[in-house]
N, C-alpha and C. Protein backbone atom coordinates (compact mmCIF):
# COMPACT_ATOMS: atom_id res chain seq x y z
N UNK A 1 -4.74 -0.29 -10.70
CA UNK A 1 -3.30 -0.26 -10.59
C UNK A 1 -2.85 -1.56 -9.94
N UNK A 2 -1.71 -2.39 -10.27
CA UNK A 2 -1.48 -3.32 -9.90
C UNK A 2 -0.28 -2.93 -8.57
N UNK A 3 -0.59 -3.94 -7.22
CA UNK A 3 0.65 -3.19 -6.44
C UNK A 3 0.59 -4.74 -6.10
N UNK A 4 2.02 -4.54 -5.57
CA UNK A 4 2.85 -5.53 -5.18
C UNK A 4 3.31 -5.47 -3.41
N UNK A 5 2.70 -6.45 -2.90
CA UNK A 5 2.71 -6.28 -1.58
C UNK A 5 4.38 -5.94 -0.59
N UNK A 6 4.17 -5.59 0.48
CA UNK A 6 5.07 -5.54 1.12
C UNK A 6 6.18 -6.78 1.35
N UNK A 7 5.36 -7.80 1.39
CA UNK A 7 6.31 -8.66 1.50
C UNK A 7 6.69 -9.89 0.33
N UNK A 8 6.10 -9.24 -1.06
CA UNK A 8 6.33 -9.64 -2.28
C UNK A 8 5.46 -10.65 -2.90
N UNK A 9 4.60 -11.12 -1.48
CA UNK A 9 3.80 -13.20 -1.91
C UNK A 9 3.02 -12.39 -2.35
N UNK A 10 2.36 -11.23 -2.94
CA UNK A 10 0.93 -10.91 -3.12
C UNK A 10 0.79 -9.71 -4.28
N UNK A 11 0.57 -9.87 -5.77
CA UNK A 11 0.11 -9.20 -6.41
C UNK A 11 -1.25 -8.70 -7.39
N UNK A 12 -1.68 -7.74 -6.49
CA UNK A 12 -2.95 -7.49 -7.02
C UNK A 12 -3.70 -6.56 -7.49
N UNK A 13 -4.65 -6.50 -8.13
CA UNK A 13 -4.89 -5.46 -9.03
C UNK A 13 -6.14 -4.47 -8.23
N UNK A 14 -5.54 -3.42 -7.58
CA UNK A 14 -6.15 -2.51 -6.32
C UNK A 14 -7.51 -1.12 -7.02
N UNK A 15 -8.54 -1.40 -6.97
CA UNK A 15 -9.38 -0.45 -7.53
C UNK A 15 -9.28 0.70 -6.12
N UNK A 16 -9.16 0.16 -4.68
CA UNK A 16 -9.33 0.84 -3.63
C UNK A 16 -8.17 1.07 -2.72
N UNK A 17 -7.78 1.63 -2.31
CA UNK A 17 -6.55 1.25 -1.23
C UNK A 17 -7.32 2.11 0.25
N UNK A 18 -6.88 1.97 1.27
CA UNK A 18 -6.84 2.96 2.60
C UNK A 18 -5.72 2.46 3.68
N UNK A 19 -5.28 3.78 4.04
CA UNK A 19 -4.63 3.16 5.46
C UNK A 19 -5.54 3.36 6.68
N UNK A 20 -5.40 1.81 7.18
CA UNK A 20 -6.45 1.44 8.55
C UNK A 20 -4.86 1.25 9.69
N UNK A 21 -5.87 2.18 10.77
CA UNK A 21 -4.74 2.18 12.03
C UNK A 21 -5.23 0.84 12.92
N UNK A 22 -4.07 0.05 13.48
CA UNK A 22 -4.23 -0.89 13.99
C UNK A 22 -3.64 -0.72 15.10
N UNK A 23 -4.22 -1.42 16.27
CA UNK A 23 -4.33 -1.10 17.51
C UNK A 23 -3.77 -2.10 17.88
N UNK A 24 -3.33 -3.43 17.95
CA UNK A 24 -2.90 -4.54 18.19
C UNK A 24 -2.03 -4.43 19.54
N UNK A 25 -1.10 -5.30 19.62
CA UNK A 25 0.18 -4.67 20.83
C UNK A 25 0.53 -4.07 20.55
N UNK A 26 1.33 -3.61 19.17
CA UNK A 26 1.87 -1.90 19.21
C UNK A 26 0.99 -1.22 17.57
N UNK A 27 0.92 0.08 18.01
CA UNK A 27 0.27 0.90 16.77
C UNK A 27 0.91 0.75 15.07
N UNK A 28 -0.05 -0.16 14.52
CA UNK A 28 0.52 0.39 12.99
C UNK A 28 -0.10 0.70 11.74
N UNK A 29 0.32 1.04 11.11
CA UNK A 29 -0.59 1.80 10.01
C UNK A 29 -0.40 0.85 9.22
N UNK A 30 -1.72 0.24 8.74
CA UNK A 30 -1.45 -0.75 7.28
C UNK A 30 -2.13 -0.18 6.03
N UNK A 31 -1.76 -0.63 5.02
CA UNK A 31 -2.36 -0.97 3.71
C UNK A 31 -3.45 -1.80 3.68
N UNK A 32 -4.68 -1.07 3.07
CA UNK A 32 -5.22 -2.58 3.32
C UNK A 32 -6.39 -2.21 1.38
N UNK A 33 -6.51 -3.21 0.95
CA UNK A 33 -7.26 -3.34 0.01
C UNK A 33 -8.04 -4.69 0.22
N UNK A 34 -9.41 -4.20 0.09
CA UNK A 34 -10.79 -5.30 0.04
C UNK A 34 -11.23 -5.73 -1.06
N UNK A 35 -11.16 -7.09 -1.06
CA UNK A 35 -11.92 -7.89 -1.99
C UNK A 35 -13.14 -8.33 -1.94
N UNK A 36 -14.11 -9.53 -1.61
CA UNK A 36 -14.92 -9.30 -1.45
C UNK A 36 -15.78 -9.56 -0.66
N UNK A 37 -16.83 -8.62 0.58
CA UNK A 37 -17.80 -9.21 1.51
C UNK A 37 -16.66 -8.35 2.24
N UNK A 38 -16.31 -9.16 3.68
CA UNK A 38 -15.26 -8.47 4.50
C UNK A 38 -14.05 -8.94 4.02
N UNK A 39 -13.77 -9.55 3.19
CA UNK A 39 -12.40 -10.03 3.06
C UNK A 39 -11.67 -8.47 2.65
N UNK A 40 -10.64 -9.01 3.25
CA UNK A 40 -9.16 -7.71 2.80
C UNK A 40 -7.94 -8.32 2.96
N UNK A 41 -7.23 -7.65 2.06
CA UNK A 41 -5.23 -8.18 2.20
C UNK A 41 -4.89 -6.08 2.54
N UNK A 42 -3.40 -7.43 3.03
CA UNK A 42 -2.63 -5.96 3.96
C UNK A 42 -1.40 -6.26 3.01
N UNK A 43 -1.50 -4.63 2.27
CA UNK A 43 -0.38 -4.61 1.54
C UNK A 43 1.23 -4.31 1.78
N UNK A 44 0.78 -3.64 2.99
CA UNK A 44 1.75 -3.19 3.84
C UNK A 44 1.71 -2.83 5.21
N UNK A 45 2.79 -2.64 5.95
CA UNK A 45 2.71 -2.20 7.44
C UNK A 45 3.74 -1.00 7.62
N UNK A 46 3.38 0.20 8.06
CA UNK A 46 4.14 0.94 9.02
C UNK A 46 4.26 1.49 9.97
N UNK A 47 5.11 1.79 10.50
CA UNK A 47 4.88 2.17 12.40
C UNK A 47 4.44 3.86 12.29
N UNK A 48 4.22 4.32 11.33
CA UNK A 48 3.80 5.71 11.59
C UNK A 48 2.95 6.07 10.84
N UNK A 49 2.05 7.09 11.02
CA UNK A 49 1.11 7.52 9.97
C UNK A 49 1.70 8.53 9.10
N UNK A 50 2.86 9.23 9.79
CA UNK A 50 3.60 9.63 8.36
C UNK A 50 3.81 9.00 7.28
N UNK A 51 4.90 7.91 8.02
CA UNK A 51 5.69 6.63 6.73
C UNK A 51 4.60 6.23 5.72
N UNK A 52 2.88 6.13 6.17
CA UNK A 52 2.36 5.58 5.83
C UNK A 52 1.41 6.35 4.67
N UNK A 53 1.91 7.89 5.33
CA UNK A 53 1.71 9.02 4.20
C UNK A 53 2.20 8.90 2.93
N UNK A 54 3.56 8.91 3.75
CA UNK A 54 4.50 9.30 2.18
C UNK A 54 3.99 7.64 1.18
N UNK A 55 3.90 7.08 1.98
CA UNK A 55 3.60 5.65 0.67
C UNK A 55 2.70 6.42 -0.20
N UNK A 56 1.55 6.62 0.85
CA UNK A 56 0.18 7.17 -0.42
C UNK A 56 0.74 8.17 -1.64
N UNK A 57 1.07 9.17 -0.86
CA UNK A 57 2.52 10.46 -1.82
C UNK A 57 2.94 9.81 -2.82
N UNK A 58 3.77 8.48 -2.87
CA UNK A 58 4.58 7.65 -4.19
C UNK A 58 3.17 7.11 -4.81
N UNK A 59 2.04 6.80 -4.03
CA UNK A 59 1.47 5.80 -5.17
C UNK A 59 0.54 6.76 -5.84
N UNK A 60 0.47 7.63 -5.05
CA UNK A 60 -0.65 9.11 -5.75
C UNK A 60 0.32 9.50 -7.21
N UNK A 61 1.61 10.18 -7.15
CA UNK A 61 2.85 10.37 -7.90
C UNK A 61 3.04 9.51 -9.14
N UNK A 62 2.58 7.59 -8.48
CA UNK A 62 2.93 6.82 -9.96
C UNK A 62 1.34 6.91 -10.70
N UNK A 63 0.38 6.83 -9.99
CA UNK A 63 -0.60 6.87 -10.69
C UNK A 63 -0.85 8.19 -11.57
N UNK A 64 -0.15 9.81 -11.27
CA UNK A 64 -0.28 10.38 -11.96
C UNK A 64 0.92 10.69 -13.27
N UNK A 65 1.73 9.69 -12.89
CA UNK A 65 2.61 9.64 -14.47
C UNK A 65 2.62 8.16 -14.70
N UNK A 66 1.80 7.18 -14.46
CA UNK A 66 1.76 6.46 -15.21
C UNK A 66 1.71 5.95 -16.60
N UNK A 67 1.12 7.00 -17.36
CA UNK A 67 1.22 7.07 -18.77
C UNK A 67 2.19 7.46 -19.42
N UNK A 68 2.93 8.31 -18.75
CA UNK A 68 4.98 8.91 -19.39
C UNK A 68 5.50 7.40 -18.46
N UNK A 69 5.43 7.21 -17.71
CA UNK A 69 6.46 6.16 -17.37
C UNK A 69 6.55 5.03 -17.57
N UNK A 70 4.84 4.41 -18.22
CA UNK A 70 4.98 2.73 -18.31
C UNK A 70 4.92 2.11 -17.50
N UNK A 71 4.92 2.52 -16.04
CA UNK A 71 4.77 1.87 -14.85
C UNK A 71 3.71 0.79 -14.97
N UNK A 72 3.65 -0.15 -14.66
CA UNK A 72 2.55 -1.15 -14.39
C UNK A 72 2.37 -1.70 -12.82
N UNK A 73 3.57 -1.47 -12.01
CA UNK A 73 3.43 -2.38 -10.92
C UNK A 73 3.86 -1.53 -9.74
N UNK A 74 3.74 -1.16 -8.52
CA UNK A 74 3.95 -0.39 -7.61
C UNK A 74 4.33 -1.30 -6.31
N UNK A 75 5.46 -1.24 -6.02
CA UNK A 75 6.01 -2.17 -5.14
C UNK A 75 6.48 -1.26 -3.85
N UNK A 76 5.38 -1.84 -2.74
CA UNK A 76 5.20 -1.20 -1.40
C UNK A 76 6.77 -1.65 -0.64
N UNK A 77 7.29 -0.14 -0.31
CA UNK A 77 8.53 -0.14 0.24
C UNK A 77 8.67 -1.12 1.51
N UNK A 78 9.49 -1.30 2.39
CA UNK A 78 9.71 -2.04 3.40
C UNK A 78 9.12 -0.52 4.36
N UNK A 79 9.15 -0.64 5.47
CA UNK A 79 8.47 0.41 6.65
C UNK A 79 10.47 1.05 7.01
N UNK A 80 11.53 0.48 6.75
CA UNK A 80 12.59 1.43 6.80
C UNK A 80 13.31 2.03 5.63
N UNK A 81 12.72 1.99 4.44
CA UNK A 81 13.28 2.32 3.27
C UNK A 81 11.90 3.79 3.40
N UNK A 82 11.60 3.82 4.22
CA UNK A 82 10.59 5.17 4.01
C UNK A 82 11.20 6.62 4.38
């Protein structure tokens, strides 16, 4: 599935996705898909592990009507449009 990052510079074609909790100065839930060895891109960021639910919820949702809808591209919301 091709998704389109949070902040738009990054489109890529995701065999894996997970949300990894990050501990940094403040808690956030990212997107993260691995390429290859340790490399990974962060598709997105949100401050909750809900917000970060419901993303999975939409991308679970397009991947299962992708074939009625034509969808090709899944474009990760901003963390307040959630």
């Amino acid at each position: 599935m091709w998704i389109r990052s949070q902040s738009g510079e990054s489109l890529l074609n995701v065999k894996d996705l997970c949300i990894y909790e990050s501990n940094y100065e403040e808690k956030k839930y990212q997107f993260r898909c691995f390429g290859f060895g340790d490399d990974y891109y962060i598709l997105g960021n949100y401050s909750s592990k809900e917000k970060a639910m419901k993303v999975l919820d939409k991308i679970h949702k397009t991947l299962l009507s992708d074939l009625e809808m034509n969808l090709d591209v899944f474009q990760m919301p901003q963390d307040n449009e959630v």
